[in-house]
PDB file of N, CA and C in Angstrom:
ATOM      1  N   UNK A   1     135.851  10.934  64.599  1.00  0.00           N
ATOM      2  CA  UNK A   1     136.997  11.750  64.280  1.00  0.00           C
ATOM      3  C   UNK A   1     137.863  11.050  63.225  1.00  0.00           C
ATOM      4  N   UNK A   2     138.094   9.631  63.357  1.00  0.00           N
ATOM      5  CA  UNK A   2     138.832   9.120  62.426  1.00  0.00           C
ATOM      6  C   UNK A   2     138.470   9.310  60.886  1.00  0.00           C
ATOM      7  N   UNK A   3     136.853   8.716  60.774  1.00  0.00           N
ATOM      8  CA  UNK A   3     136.455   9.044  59.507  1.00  0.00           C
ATOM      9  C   UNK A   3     136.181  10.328  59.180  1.00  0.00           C
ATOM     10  N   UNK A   4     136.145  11.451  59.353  1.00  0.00           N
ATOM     11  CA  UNK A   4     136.235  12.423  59.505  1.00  0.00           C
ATOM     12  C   UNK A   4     138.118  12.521  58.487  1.00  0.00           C
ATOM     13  N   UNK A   5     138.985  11.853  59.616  1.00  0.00           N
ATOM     14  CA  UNK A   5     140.126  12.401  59.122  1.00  0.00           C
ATOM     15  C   UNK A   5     140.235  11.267  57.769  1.00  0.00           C
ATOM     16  N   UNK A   6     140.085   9.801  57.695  1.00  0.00           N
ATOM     17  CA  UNK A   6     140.043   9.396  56.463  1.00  0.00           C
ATOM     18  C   UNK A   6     139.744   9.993  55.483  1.00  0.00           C
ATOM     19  N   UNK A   7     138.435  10.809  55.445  1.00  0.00           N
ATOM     20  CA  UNK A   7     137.285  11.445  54.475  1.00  0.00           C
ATOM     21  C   UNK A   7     138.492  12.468  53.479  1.00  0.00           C
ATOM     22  N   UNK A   8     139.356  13.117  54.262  1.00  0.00           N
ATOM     23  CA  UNK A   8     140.404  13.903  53.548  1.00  0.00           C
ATOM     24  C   UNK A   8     141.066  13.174  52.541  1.00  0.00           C
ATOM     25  N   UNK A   9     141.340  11.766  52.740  1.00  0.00           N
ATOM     26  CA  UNK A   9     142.366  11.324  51.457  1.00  0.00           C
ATOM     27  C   UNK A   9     143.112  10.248  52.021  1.00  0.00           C
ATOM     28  N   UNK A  10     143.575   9.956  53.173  1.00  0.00           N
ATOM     29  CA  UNK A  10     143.773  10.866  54.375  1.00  0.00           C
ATOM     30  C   UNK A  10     145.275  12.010  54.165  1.00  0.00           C
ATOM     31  N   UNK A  11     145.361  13.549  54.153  1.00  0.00           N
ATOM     32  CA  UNK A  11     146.531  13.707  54.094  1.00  0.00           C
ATOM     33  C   UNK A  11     147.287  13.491  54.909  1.00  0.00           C
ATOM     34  N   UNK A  12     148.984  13.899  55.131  1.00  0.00           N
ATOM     35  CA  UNK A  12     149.607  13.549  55.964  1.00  0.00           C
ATOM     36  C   UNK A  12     149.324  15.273  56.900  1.00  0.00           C
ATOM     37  N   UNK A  13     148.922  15.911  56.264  1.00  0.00           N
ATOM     38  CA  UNK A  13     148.407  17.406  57.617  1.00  0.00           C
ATOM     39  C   UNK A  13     147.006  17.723  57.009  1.00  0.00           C
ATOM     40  N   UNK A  14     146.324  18.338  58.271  1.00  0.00           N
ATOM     41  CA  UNK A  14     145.152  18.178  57.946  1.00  0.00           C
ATOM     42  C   UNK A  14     144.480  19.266  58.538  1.00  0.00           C
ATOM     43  N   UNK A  15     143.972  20.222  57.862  1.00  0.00           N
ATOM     44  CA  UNK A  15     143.870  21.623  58.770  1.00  0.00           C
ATOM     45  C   UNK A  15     142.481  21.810  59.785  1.00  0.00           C
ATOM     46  N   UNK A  16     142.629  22.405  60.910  1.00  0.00           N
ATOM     47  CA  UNK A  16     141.226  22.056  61.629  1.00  0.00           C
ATOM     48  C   UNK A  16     139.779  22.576  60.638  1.00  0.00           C
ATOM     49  N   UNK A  17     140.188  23.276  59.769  1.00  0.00           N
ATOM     50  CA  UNK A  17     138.747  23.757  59.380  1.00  0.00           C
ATOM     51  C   UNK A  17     138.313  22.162  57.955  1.00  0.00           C
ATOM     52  N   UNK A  18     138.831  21.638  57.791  1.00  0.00           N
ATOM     53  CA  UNK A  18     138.979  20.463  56.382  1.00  0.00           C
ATOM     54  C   UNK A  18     138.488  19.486  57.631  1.00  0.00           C
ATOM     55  N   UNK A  19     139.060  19.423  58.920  1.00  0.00           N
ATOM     56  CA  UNK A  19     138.352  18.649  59.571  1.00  0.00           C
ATOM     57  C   UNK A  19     136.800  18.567  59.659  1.00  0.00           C
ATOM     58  N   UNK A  20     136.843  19.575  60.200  1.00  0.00           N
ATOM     59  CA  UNK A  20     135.341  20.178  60.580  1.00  0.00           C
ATOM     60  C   UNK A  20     134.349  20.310  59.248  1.00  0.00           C
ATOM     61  N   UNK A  21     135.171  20.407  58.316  1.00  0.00           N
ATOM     62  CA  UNK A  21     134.178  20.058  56.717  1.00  0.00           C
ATOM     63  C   UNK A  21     133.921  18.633  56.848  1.00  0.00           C
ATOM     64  N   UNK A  22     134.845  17.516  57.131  1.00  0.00           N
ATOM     65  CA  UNK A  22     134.553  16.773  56.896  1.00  0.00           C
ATOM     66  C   UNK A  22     133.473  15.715  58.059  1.00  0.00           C
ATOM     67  N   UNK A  23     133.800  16.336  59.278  1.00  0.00           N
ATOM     68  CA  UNK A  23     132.882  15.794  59.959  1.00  0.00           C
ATOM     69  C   UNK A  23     131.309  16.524  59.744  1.00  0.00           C
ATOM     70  N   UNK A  24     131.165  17.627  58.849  1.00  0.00           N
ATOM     71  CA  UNK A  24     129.999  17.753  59.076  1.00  0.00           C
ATOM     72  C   UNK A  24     129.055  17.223  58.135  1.00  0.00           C
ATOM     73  N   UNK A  25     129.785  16.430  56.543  1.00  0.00           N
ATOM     74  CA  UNK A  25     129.278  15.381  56.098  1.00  0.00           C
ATOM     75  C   UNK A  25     129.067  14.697  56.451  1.00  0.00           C
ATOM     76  N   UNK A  26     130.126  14.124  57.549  1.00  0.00           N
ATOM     77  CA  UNK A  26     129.221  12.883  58.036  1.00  0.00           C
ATOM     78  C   UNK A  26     128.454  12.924  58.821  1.00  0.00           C
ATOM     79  N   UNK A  27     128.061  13.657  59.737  1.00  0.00           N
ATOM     80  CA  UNK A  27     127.148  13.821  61.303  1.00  0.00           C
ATOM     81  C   UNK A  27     125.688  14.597  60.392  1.00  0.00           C
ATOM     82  N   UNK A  28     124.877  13.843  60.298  1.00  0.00           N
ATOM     83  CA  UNK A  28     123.343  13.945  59.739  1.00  0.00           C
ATOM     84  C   UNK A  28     123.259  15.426  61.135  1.00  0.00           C
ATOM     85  N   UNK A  29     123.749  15.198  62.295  1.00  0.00           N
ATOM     86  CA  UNK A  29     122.745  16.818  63.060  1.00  0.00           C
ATOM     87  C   UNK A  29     123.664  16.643  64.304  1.00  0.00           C
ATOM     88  N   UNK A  30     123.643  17.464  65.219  1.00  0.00           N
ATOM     89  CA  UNK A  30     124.260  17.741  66.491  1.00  0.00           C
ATOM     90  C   UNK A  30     125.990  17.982  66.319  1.00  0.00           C
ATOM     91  N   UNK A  31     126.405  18.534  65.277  1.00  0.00           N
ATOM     92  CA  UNK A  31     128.035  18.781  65.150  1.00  0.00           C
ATOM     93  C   UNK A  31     128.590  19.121  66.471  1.00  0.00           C
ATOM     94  N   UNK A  32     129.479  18.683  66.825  1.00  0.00           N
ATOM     95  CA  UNK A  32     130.298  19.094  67.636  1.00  0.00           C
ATOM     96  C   UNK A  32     130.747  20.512  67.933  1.00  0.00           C
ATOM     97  N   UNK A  33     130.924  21.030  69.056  1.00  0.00           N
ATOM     98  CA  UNK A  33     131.116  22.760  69.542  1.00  0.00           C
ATOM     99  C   UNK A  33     132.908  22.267  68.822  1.00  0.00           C
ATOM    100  N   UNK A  34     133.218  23.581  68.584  1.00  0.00           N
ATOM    101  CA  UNK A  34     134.946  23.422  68.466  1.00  0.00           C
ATOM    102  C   UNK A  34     135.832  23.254  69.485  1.00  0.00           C
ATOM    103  N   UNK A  35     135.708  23.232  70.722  1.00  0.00           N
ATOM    104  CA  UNK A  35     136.278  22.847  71.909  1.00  0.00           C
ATOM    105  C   UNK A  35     136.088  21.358  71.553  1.00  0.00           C
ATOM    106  N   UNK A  36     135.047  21.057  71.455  1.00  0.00           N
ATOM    107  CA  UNK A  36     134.851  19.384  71.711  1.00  0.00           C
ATOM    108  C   UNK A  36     135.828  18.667  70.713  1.00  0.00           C
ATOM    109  N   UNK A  37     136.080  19.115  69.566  1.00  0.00           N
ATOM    110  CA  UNK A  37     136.742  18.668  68.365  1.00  0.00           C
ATOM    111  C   UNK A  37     138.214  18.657  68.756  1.00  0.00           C
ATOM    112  N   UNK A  38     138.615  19.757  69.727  1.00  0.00           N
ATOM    113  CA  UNK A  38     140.246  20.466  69.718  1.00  0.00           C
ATOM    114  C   UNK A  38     140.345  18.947  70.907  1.00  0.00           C
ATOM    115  N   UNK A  39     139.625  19.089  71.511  1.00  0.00           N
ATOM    116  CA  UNK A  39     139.439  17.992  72.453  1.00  0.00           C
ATOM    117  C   UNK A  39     140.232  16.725  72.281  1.00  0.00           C
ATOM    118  N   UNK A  40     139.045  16.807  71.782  1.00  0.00           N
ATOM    119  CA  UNK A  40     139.299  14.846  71.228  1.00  0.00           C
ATOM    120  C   UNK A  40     140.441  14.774  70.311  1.00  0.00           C
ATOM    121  N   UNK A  41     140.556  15.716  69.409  1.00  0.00           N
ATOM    122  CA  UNK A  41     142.196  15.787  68.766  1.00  0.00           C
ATOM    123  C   UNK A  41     143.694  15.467  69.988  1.00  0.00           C
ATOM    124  N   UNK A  42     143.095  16.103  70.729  1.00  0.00           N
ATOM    125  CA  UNK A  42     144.612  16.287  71.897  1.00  0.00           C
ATOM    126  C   UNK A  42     144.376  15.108  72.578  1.00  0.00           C
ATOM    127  N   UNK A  43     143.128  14.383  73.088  1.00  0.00           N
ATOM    128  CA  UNK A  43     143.557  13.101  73.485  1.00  0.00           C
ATOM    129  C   UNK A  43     143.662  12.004  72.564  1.00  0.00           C
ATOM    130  N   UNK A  44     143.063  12.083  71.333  1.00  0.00           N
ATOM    131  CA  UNK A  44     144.071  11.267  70.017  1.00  0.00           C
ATOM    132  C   UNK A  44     145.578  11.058  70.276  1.00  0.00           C
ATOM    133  N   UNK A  45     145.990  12.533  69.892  1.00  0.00           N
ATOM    134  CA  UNK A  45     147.520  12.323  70.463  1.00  0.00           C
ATOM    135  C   UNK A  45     148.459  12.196  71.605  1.00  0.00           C
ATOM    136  N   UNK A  46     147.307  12.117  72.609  1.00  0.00           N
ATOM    137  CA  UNK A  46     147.710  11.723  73.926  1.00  0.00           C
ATOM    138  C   UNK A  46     147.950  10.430  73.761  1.00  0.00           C
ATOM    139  N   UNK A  47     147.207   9.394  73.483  1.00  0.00           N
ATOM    140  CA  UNK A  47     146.852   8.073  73.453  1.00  0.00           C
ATOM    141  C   UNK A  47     147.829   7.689  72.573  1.00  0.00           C
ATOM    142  N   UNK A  48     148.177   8.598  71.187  1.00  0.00           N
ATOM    143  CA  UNK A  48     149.381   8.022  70.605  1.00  0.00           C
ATOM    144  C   UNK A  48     150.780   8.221  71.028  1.00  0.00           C
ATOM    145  N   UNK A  49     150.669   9.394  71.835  1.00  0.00           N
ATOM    146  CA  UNK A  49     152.245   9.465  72.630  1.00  0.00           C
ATOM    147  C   UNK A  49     152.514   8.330  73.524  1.00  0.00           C
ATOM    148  N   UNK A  50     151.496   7.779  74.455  1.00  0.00           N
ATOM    149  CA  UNK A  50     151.411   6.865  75.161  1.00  0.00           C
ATOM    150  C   UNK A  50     152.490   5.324  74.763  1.00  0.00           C
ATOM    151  N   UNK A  51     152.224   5.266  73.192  1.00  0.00           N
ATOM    152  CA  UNK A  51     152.185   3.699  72.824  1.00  0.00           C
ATOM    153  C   UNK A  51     153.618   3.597  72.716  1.00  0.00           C
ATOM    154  N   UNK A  52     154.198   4.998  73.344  1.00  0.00           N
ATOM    155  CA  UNK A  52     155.870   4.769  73.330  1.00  0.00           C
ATOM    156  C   UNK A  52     156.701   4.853  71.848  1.00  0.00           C
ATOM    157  N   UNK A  53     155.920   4.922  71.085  1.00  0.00           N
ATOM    158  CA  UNK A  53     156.477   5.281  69.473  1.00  0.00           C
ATOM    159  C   UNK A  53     156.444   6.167  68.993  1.00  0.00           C
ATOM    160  N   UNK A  54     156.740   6.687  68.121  1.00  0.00           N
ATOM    161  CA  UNK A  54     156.765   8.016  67.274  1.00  0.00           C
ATOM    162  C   UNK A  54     154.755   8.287  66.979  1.00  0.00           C
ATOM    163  N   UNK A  55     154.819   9.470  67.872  1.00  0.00           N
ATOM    164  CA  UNK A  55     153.132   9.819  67.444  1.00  0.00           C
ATOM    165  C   UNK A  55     152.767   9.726  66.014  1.00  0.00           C
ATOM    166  N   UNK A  56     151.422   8.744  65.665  1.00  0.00           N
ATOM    167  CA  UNK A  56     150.741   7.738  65.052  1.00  0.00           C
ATOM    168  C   UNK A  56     149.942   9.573  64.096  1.00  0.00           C
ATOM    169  N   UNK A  57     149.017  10.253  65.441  1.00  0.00           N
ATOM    170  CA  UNK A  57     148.394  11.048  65.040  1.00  0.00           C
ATOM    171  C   UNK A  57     149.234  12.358  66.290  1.00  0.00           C
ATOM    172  N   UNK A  58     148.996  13.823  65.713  1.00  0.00           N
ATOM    173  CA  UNK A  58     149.737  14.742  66.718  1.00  0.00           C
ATOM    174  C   UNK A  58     148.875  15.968  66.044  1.00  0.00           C
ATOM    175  N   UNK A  59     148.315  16.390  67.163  1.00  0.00           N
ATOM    176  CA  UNK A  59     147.790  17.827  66.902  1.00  0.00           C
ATOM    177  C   UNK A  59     148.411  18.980  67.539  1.00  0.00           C
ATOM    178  N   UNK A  60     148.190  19.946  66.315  1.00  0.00           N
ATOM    179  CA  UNK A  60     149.370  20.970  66.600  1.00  0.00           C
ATOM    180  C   UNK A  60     148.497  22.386  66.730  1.00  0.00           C
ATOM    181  N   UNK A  61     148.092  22.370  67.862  1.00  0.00           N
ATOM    182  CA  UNK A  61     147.398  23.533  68.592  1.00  0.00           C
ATOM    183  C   UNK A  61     147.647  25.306  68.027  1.00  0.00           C
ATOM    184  N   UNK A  62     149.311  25.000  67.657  1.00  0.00           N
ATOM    185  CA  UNK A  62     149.602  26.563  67.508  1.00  0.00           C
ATOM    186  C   UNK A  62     149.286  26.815  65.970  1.00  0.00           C
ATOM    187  N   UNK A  63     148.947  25.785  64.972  1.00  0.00           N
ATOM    188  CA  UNK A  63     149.038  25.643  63.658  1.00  0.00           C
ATOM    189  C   UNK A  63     147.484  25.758  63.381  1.00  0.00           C
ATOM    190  N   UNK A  64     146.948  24.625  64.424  1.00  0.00           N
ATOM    191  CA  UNK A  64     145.497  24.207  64.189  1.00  0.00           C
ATOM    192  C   UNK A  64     145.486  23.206  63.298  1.00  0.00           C
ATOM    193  N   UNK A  65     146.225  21.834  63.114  1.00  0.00           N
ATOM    194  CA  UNK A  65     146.576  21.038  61.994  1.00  0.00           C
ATOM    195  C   UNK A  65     146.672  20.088  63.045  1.00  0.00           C
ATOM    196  N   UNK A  66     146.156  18.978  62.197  1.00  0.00           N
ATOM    197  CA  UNK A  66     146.403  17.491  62.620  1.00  0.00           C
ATOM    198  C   UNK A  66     147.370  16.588  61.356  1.00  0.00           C
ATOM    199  N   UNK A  67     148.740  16.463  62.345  1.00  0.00           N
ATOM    200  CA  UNK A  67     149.749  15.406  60.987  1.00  0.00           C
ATOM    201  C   UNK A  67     149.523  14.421  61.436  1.00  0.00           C
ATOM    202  N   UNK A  68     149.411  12.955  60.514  1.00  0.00           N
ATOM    203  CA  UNK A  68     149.126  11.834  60.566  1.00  0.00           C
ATOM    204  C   UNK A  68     151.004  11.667  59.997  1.00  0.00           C
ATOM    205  N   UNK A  69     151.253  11.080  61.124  1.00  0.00           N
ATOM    206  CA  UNK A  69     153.048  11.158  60.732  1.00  0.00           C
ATOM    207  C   UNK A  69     153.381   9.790  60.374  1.00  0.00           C
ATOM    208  N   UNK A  70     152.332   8.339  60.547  1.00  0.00           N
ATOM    209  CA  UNK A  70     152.690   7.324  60.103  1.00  0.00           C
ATOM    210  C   UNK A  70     152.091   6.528  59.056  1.00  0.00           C
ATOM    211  N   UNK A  71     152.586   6.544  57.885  1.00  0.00           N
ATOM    212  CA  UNK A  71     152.064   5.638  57.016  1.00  0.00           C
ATOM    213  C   UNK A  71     151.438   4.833  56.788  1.00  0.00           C
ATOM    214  N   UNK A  72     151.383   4.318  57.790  1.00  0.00           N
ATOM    215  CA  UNK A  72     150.302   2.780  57.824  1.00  0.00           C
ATOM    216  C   UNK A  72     149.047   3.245  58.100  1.00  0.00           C
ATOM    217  N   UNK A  73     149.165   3.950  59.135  1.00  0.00           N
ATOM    218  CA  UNK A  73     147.814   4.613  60.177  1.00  0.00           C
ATOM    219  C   UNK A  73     147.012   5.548  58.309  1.00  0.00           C
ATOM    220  N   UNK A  74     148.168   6.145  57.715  1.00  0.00           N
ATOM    221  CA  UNK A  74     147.433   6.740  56.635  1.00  0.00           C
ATOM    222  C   UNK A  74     146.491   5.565  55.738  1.00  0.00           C
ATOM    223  N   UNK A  75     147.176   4.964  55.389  1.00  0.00           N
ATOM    224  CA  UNK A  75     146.796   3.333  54.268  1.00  0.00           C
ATOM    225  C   UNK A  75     145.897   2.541  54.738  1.00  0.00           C
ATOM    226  N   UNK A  76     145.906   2.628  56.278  1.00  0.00           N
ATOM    227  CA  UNK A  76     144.707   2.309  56.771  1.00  0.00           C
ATOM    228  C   UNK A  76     143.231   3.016  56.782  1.00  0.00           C
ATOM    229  N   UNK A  77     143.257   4.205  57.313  1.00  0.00           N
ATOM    230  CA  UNK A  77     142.336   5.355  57.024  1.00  0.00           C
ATOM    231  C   UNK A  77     141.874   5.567  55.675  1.00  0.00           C
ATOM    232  N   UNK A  78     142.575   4.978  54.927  1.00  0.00           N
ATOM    233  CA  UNK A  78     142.306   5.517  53.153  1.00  0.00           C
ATOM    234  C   UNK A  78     141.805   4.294  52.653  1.00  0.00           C
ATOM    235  N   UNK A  79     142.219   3.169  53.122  1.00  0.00           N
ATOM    236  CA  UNK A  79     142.168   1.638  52.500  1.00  0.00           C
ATOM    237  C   UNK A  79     140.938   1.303  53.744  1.00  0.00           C
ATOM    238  N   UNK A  80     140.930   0.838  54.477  1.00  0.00           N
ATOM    239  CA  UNK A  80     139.792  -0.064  55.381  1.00  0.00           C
ATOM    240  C   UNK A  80     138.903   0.883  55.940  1.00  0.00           C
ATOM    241  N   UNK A  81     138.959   2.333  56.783  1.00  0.00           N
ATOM    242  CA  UNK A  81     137.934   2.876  56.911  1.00  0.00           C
ATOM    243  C   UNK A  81     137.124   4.263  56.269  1.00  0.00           C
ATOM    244  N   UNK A  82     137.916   4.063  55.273  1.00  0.00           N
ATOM    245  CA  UNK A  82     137.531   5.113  54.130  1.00  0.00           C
ATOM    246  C   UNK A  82     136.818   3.867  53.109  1.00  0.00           C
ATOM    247  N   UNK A  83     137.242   2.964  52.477  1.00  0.00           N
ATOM    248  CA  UNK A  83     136.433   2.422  51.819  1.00  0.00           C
ATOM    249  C   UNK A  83     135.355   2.222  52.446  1.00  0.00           C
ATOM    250  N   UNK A  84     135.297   1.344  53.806  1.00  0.00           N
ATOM    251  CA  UNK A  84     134.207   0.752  54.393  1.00  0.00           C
ATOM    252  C   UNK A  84     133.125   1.666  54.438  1.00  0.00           C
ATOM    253  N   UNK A  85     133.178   2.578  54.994  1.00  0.00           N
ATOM    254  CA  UNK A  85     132.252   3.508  54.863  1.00  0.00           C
ATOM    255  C   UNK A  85     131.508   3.919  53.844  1.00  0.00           C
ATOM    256  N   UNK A  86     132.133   3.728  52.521  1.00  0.00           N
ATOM    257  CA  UNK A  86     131.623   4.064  51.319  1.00  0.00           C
ATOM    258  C   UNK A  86     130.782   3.334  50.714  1.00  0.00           C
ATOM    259  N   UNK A  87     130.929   1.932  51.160  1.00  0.00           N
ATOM    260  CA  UNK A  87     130.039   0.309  51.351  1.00  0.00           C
ATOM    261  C   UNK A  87     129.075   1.178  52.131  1.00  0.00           C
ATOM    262  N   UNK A  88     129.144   1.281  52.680  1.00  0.00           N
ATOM    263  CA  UNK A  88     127.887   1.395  54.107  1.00  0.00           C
ATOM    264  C   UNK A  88     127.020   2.592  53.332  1.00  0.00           C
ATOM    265  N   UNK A  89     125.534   2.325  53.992  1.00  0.00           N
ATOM    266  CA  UNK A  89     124.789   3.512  53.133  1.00  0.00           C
ATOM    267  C   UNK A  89     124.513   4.464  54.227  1.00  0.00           C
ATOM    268  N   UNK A  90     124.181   3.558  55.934  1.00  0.00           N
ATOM    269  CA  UNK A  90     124.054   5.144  56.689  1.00  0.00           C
ATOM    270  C   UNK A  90     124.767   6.120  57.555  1.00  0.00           C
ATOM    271  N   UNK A  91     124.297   7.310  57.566  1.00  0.00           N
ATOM    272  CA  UNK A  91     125.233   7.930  57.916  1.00  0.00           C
ATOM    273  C   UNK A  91     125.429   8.047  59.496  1.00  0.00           C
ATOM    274  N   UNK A  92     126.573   8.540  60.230  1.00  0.00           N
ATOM    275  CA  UNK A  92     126.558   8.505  61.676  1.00  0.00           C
ATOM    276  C   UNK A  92     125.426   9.543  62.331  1.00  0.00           C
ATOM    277  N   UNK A  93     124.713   9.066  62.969  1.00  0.00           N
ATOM    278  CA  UNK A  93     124.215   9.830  63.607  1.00  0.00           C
ATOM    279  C   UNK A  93     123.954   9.866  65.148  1.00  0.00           C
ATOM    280  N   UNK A  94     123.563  11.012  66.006  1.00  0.00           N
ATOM    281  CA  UNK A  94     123.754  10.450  67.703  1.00  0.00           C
ATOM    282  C   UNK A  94     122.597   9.736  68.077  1.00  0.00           C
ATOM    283  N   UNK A  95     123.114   8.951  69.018  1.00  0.00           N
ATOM    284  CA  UNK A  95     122.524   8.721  69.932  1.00  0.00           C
ATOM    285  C   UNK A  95     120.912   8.768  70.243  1.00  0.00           C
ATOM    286  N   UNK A  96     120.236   8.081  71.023  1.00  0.00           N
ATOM    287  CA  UNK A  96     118.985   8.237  71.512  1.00  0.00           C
ATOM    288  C   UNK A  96     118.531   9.413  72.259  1.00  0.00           C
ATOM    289  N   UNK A  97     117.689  10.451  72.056  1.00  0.00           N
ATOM    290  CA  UNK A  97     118.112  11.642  72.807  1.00  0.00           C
ATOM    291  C   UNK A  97     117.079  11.455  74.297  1.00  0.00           C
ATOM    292  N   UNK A  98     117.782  11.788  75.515  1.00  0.00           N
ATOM    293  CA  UNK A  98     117.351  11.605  76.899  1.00  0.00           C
ATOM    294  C   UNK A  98     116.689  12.768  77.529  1.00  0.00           C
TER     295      UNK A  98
END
């Protein structure tokens, strides 16, 4: 999900469908259902409400947008795991299938 949201730029809002473009560059096969995505968005920002600070990442259900409301968290996403990735040649893919 993160690189996914790096892959944007990172902006500071980020609309669910730009998401879902961008994770489906990266995921070689098995994309995620859209529940699973809305998902993991809301416990993103669960986990950032948690840390007692101004939410880091916050998804906004009635909008369908994810704001990245802190700067650093952006510069990071754009600078260390947006470059890194671009170093790297393969792409994510799942798991061993059972």
């Amino acid at each position: 999900m993160l690189l996914a949201l790096a892959e944007t730029g990172p902006k500071p809002s980020i609309s669910y469908e730009e998401l879902r473009t961008g994770l489906n560059a990266l995921l070689t096969e098995m994309m995620p259902q859209k529940h699973e995505i809305t998902s993991a968005l809301k416990h993103l920002a669960n986990i950032a409400m948690k840390s007692g600070s101004e939410a880091a990442i916050d998804w906004d259900d009635d909008k369908r947008e994810v704001n990245l409301s802190d700067p650093y968290l952006q510069f990071y996403l754009r600078w260390q795991v947006r470059s890194r990735r671009k170093r790297e040649i393969p792409l994510l893919s799942p798991g061993p299938k059972h």
